[in-house]
Protein backbone atom coordinates (compact mmCIF):
# COMPACT_ATOMS: atom_id res chain seq x y z
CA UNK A 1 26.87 24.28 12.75
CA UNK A 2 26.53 24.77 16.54
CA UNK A 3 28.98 24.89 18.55
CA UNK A 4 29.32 24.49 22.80
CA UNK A 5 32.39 24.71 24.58
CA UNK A 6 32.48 20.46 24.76
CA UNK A 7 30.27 19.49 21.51
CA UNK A 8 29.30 20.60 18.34
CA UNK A 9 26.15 20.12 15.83
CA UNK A 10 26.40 20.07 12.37
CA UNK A 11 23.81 19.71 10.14
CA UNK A 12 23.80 19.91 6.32
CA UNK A 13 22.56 18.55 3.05
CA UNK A 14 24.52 16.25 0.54
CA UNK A 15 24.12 15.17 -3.05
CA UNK A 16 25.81 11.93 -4.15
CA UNK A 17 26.13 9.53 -7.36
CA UNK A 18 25.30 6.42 -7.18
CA UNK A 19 25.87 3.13 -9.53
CA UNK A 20 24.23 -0.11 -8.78
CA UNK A 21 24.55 -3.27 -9.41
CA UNK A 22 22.39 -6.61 -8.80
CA UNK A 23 23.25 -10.13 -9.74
CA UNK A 24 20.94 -13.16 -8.74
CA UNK A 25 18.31 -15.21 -9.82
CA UNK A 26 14.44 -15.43 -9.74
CA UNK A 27 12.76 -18.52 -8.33
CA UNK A 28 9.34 -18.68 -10.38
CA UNK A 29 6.76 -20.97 -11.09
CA UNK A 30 5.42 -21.85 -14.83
CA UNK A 31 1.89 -23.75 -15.67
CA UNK A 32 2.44 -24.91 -19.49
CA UNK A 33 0.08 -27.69 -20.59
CA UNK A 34 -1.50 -27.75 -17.27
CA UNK A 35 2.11 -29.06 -16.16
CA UNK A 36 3.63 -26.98 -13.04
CA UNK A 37 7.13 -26.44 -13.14
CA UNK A 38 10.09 -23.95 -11.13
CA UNK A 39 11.98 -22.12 -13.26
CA UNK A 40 14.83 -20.12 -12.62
CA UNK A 41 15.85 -16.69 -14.21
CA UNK A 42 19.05 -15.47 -13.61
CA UNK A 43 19.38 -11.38 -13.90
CA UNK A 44 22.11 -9.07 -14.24
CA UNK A 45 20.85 -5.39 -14.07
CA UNK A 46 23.23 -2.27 -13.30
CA UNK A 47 22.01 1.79 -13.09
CA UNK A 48 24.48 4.39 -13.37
CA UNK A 49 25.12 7.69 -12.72
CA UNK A 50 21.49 7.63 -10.25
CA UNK A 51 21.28 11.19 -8.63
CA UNK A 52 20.71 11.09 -4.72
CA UNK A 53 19.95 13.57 -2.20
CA UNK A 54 20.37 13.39 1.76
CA UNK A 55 20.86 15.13 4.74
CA UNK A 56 23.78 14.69 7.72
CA UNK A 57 23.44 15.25 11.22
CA UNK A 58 26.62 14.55 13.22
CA UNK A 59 26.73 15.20 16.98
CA UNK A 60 30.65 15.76 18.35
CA UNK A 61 31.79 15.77 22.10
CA UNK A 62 35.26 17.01 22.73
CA UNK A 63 37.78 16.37 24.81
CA UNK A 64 37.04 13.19 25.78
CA UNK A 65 40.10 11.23 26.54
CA UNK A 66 42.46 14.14 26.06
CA UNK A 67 42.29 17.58 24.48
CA UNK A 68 43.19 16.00 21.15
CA UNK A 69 40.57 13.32 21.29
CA UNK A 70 36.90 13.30 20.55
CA UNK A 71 33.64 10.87 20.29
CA UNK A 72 30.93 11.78 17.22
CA UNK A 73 27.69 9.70 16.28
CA UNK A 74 26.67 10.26 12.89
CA UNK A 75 23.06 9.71 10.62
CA UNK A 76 23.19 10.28 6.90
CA UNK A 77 19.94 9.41 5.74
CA UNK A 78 19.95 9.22 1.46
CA UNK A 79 17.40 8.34 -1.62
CA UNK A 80 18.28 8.12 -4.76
CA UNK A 81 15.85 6.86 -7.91
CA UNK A 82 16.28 4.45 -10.38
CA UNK A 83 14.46 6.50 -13.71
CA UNK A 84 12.73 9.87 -13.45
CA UNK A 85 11.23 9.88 -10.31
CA UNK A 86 7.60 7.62 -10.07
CA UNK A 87 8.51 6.34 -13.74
CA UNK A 88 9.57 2.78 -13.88
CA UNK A 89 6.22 1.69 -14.64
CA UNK A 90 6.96 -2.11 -13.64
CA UNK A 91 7.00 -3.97 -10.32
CA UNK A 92 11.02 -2.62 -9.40
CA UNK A 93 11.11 0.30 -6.89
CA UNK A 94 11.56 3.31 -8.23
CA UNK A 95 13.49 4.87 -5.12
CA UNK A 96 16.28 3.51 -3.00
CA UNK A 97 15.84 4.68 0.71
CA UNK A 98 18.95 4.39 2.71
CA UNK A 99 20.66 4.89 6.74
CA UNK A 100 24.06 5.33 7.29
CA UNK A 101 24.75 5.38 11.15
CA UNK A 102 28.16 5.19 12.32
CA UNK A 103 30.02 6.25 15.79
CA UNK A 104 33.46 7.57 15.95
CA UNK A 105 36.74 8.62 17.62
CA UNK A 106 38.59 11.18 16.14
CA UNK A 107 41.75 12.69 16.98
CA UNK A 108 43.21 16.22 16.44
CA UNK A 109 46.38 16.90 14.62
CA UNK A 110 46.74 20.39 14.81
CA UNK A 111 45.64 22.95 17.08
C-alpha cells in the first residue's frame, strides 16, 4: 500500500475458487453414406473446486465530495485452469483468463 495525503495504492495478490458451469449445444456437420447432414449436440459440463490466482491494483482518491466520500478504480486480473495445468489434452482451453474492472464511490463510516 501507498499512501498520499488525497489517494492511496494498493496492490496485492489473491487466490480464489472457482466452479463452472456451461450448458449449450454444438452445431456440427456429419458425412454418413456420402449424405451431409447438421447435427446438434447438446453439452452439459461443470468443473469444481478450479484453483485461481490473480493480482489487484486499486487506485483511491479521497475526499472527493466530502471528507467522508471517496472515488476508487479497480483491475483484478485472474486465471484459473481447468485440469493440471497444460493437461487437457483435447481441443477445450486449459486456462480461463479473466478482467474485472470496476469504478467506485465509497463512503466512510467511522473516522
Amino acid at each position: 500500500m501507498v499512501e498520499n495525503e488525497k489517494s492511496n495504492l494498493y496492490i496485492g495478490c489473491n487466490v480464489g475458487i472457482n466452479y463452472f458451469y456451461f450448458r449449450g449445444v454444438n452445431n456440427s456437420i456429419r458425412i454418413t453414406d456420402g449424405y451431409v447432414t447438421k447435427v446438434k449436440y447438446p453439452y452439459a459440463y461443470t468443473e469444481k473446486n478450479r484453483l485461481g490466482f490473480g493480482f489487484l491494483i486499486e487506485y483511491e482518491i479521497n475526499e472527493v465530495f466530502s471528507e467522508r466520500f471517496s472515488t476508487s478504480i479497480t483491475i483484478n486480473p485472474e486465471l484459473t485452469a481447468f485440469e493440471k495445468w497444460g493437461m487437457t489434452g483435447d481441443y477445450a482451453p486449459w486456462t480461463v483468463g479473466w478482467l474485472n474492472f470496476s469504478i467506485g464511490l465509497k463512503y466512510r463510516l467511522i473516522d
